[in-house]
Protein backbone atom coordinates (compact mmCIF):
# COMPACT_ATOMS: atom_id res chain seq x y z
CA UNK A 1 -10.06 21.41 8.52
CA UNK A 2 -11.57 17.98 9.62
CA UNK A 3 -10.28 14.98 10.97
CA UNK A 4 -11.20 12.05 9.69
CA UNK A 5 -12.10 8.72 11.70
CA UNK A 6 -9.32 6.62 9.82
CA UNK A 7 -5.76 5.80 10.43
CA UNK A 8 -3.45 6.05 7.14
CA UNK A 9 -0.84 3.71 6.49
CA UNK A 10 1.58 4.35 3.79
CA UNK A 11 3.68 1.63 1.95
CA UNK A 12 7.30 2.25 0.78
CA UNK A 13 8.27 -0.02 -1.67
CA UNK A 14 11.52 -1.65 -0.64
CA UNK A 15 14.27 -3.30 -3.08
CA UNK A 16 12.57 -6.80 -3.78
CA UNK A 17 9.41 -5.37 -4.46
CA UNK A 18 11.27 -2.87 -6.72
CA UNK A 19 12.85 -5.62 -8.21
CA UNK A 20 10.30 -7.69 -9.08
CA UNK A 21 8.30 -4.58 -10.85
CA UNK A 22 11.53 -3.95 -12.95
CA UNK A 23 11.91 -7.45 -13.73
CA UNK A 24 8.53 -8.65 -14.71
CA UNK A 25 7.82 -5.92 -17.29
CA UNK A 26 7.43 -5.65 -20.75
CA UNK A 27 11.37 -4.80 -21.92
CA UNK A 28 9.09 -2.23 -23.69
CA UNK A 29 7.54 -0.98 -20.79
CA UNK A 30 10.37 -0.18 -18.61
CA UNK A 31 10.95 1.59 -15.93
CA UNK A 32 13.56 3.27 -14.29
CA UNK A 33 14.25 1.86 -9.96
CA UNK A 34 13.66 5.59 -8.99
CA UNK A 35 10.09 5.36 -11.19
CA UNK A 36 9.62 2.31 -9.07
CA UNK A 37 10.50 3.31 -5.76
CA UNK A 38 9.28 6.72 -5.56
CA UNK A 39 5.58 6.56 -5.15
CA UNK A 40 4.39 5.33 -1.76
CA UNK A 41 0.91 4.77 -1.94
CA UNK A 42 -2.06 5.29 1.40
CA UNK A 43 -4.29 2.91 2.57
CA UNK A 44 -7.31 4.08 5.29
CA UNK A 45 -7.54 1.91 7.60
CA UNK A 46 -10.25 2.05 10.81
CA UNK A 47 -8.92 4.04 13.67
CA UNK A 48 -6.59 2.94 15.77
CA UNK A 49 -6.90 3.95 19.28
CA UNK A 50 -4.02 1.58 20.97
CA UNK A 51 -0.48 2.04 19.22
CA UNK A 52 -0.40 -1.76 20.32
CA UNK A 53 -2.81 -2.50 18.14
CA UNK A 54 -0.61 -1.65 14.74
CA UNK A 55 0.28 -5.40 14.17
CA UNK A 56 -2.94 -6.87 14.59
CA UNK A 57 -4.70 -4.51 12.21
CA UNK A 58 -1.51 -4.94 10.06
CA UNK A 59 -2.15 -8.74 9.86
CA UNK A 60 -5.96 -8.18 9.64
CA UNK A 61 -5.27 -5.65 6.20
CA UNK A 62 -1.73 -6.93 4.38
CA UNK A 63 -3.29 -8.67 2.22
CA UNK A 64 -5.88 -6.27 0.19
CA UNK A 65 -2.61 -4.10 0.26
CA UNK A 66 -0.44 -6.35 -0.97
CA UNK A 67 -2.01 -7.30 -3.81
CA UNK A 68 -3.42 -3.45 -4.89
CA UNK A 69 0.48 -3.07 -4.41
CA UNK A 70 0.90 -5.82 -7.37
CA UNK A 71 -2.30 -5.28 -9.12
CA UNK A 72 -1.22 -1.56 -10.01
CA UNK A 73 2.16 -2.98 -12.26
CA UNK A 74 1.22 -6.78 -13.27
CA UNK A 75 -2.60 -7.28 -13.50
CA UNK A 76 -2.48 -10.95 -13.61
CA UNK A 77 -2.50 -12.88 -10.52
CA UNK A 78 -0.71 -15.54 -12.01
CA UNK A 79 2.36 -13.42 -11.80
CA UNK A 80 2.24 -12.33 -8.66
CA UNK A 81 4.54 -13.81 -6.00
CA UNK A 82 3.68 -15.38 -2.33
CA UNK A 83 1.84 -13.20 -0.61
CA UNK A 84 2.16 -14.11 2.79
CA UNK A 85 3.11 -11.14 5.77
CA UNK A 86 6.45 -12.27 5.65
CA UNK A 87 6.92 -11.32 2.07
CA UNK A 88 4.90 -8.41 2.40
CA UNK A 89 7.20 -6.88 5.38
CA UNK A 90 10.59 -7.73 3.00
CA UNK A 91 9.10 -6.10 0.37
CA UNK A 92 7.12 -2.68 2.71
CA UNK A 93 7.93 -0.30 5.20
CA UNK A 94 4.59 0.43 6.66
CA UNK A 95 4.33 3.63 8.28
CA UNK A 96 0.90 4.42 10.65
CA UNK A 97 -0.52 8.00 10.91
CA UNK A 98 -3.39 8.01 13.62
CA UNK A 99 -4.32 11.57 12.73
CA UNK A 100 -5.50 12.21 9.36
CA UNK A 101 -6.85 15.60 8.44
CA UNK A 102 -9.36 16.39 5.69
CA UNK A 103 -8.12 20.02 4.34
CA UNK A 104 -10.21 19.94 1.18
CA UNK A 105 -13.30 22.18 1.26
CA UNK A 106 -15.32 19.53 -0.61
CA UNK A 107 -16.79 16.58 0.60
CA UNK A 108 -15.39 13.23 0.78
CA UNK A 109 -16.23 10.70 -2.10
CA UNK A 110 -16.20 7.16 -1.62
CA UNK A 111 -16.26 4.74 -4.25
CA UNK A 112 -16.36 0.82 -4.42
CA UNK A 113 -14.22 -1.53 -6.13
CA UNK A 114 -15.91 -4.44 -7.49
């Protein structure tokens, strides 16, 4: 086991952001507000070694979360809504892990986005 130099935060979608995915699909394409609600997705942050410092690395990061958040239902940006911290707070509960353990027995593999 190995612990890795990151802290995790994990998103849970709350009822507007729910709402929004239900309402902006394709009649064709949709989904049930359990489907919607039920996967909460990690982000990796860079460690953070003062509990104090939660909000400031959760203003520094909302953003790139926010809109992988959108980007994985409604690719078009167009479509997206405001996404300002205020939005992003009614719409996730962010919850911070400091300790995050590697218990794979293969190596870690990083990979860019463009």
């Amino acid at each position: 086991m190995r612990l890795v130099n990151r802290t995790a935060v994990v998103l849970h979608p709350r009822a507007p952001f729910i709402d929004w995915v239900v309402g902006t699909l394709e009649p064709d394409l949709a989904l049930s507000r359990e489907s919607v609600a039920e996967p909460a997705n990690s982000y990796l942050l860079p460690p953070i070694e003062d509990p104090a410092d939660k909000e400031r690395f959760l203003r520094q990061y909302f953003k790139r979360m926010f809109e992988a958040e959108l980007e994985a239902w409604v690719t078009n940006p167009r479509e997206w809504p405001t996404r300002d911290l205020t939005t992003f707070r009614a719409w996730f509960h962010a919850t911070f892990h400091e300790l995050v353990f590697d218990l794979a027995p293969d190596s870690l593999l990083a990979e860019e986005e463009p």
